[in-house]
PDB file of N, CA and C in Angstrom:
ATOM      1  N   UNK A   1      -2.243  -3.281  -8.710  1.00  0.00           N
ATOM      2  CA  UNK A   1      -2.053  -1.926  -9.153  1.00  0.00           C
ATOM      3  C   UNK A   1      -1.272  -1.870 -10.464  1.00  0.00           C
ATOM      4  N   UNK A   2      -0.991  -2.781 -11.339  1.00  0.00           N
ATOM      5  CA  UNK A   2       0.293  -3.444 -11.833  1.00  0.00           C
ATOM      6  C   UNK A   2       1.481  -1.949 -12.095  1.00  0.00           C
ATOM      7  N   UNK A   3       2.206  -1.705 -10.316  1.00  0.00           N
ATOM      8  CA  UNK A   3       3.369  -1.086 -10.875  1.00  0.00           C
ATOM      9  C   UNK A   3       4.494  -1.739 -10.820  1.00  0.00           C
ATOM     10  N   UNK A   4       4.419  -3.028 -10.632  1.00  0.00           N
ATOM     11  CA  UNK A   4       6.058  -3.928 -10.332  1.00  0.00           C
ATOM     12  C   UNK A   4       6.735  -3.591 -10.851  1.00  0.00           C
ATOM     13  N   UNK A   5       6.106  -3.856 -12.542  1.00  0.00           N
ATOM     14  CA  UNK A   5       6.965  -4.217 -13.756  1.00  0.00           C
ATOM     15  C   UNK A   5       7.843  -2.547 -14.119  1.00  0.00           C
ATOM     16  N   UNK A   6       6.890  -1.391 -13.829  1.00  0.00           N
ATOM     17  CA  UNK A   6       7.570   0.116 -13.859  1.00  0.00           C
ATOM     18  C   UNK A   6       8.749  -0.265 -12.791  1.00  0.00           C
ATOM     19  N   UNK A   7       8.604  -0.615 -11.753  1.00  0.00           N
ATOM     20  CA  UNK A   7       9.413  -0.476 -10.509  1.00  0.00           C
ATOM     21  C   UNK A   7      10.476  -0.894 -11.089  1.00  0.00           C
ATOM     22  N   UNK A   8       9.715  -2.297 -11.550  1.00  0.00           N
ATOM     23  CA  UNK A   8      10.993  -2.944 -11.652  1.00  0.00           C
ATOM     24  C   UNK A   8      12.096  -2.800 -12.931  1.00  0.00           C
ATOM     25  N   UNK A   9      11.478  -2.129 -14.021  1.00  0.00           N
ATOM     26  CA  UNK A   9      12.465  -1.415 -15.052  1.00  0.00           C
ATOM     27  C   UNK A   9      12.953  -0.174 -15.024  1.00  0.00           C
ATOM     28  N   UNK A  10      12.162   0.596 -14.387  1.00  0.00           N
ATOM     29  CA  UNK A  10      12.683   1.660 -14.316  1.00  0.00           C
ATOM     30  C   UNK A  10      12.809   3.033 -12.778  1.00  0.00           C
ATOM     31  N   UNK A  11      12.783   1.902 -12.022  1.00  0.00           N
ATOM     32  CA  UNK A  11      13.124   2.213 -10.415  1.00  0.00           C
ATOM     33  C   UNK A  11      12.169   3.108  -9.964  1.00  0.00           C
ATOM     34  N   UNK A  12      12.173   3.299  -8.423  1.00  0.00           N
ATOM     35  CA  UNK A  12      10.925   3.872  -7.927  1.00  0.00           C
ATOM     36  C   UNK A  12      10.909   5.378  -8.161  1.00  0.00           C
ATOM     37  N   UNK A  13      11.822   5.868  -8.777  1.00  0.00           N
ATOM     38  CA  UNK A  13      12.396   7.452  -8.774  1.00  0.00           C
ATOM     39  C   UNK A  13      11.635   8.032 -10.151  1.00  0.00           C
ATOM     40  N   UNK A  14      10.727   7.051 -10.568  1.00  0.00           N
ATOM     41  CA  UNK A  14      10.207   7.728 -12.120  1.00  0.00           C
ATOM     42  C   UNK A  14       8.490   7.033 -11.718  1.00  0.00           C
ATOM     43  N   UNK A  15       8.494   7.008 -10.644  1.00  0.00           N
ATOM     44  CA  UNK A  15       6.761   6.412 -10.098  1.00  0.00           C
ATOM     45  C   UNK A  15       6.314   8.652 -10.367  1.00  0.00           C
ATOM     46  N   UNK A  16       5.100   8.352 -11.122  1.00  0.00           N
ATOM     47  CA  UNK A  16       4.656   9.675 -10.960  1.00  0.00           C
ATOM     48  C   UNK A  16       3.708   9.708  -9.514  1.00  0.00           C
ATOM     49  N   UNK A  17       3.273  10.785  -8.812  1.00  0.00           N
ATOM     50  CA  UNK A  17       2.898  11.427  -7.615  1.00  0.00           C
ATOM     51  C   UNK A  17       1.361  10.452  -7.438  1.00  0.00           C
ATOM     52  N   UNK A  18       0.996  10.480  -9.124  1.00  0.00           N
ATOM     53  CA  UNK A  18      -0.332   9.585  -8.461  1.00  0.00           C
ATOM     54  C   UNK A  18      -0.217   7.912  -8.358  1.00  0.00           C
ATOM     55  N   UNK A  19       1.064   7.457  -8.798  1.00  0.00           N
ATOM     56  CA  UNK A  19       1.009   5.869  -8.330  1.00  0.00           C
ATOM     57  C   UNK A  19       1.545   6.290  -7.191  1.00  0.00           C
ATOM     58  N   UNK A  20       2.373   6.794  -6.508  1.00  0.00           N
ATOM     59  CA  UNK A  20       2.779   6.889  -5.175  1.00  0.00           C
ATOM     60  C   UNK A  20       1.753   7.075  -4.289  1.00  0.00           C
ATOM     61  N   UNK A  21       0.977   8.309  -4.379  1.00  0.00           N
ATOM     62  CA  UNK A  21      -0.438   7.919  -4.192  1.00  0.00           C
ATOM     63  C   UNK A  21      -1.116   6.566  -3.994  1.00  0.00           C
ATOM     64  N   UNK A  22      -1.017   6.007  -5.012  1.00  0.00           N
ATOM     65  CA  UNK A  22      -2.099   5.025  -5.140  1.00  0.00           C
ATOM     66  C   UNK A  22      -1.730   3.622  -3.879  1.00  0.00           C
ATOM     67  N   UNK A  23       0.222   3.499  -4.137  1.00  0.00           N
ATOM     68  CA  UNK A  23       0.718   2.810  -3.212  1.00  0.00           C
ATOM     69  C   UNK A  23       0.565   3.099  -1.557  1.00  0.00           C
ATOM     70  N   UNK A  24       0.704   4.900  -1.578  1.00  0.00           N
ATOM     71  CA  UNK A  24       0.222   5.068  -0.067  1.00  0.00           C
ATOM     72  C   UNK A  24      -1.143   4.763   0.668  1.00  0.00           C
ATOM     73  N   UNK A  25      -2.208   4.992  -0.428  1.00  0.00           N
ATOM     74  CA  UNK A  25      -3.391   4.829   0.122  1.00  0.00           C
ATOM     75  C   UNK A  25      -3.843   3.242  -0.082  1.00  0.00           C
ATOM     76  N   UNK A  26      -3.038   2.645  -0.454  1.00  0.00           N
ATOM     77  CA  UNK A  26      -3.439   0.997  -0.467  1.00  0.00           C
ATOM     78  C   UNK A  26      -2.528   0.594   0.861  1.00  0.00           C
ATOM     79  N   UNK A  27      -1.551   1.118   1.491  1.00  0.00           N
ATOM     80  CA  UNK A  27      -0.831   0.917   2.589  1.00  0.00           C
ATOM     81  C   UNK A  27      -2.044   1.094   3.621  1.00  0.00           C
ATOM     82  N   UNK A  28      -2.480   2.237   3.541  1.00  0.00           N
ATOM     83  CA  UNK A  28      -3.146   3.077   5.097  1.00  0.00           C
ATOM     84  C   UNK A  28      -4.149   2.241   4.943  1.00  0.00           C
ATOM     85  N   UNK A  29      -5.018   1.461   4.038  1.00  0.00           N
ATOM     86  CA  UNK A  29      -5.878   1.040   3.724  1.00  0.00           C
ATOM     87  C   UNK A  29      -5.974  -0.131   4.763  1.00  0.00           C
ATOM     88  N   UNK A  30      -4.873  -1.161   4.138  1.00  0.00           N
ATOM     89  CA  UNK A  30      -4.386  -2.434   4.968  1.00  0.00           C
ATOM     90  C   UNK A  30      -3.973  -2.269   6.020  1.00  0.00           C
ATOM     91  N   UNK A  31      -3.807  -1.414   6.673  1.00  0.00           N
ATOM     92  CA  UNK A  31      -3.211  -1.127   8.272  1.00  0.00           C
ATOM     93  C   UNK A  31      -4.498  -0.334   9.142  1.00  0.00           C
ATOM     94  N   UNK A  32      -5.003   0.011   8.182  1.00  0.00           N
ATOM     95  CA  UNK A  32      -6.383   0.430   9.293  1.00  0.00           C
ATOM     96  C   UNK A  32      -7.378  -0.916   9.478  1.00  0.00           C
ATOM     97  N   UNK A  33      -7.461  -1.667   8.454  1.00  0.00           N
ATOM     98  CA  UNK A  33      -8.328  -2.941   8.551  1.00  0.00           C
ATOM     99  C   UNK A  33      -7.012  -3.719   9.379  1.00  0.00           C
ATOM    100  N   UNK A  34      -5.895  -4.105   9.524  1.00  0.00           N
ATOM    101  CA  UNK A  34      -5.268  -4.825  10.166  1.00  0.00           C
ATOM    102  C   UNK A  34      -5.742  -4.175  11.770  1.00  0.00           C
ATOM    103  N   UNK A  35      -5.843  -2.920  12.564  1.00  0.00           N
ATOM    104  CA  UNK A  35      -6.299  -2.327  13.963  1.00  0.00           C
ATOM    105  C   UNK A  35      -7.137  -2.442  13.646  1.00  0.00           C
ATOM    106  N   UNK A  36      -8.397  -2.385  12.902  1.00  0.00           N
ATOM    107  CA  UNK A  36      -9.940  -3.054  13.194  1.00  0.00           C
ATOM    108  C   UNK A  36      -9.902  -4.041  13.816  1.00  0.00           C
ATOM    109  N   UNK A  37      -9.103  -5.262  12.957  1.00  0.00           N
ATOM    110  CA  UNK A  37      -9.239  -6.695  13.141  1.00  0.00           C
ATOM    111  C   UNK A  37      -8.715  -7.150  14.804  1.00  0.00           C
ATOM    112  N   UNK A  38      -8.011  -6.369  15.184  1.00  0.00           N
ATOM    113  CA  UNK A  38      -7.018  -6.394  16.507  1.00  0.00           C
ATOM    114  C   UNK A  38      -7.944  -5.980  17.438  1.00  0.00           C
ATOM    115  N   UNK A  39      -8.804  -4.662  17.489  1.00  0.00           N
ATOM    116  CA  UNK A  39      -9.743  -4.101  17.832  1.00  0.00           C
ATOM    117  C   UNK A  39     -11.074  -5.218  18.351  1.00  0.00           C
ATOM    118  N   UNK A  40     -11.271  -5.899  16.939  1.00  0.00           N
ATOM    119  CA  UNK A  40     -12.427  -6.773  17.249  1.00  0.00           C
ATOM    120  C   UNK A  40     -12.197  -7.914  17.672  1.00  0.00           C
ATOM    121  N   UNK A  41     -10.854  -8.699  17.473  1.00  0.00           N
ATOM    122  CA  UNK A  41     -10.635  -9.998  17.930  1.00  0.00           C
ATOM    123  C   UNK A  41      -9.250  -9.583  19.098  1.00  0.00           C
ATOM    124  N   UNK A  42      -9.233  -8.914  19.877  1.00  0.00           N
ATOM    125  CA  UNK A  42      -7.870  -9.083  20.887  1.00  0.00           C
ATOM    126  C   UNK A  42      -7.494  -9.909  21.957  1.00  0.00           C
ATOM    127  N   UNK A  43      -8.076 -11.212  21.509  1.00  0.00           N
ATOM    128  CA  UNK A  43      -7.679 -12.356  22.184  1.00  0.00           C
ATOM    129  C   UNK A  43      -6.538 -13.594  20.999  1.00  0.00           C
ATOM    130  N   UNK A  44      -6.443 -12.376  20.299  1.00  0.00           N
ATOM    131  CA  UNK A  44      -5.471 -13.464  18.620  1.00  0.00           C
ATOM    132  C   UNK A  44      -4.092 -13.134  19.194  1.00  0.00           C
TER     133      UNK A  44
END
């Protein structure tokens, strides 16, 4: 997404609404495919 380097100079308090965005929906993203995967293999 490259926001490290923002993060990391100028803290998470100046992320505008759509990288926060972008970070939330890359979260929900990986956690719905992580309960798929649980879903389809629940013998792991």
């Amino acid at each position: 997404m490259g926001l490290m380097e923002k993060i990391n100079t100028r803290g998470w308090g100046e992320l505008t609404t759509r990288e926060v965005g972008k970070i939330g929906g890359t979260m929900v993203k990986k956690m719905i495919e992580k309960v798929e995967d649980e879903m389809a293999n629940p013998d792991r």
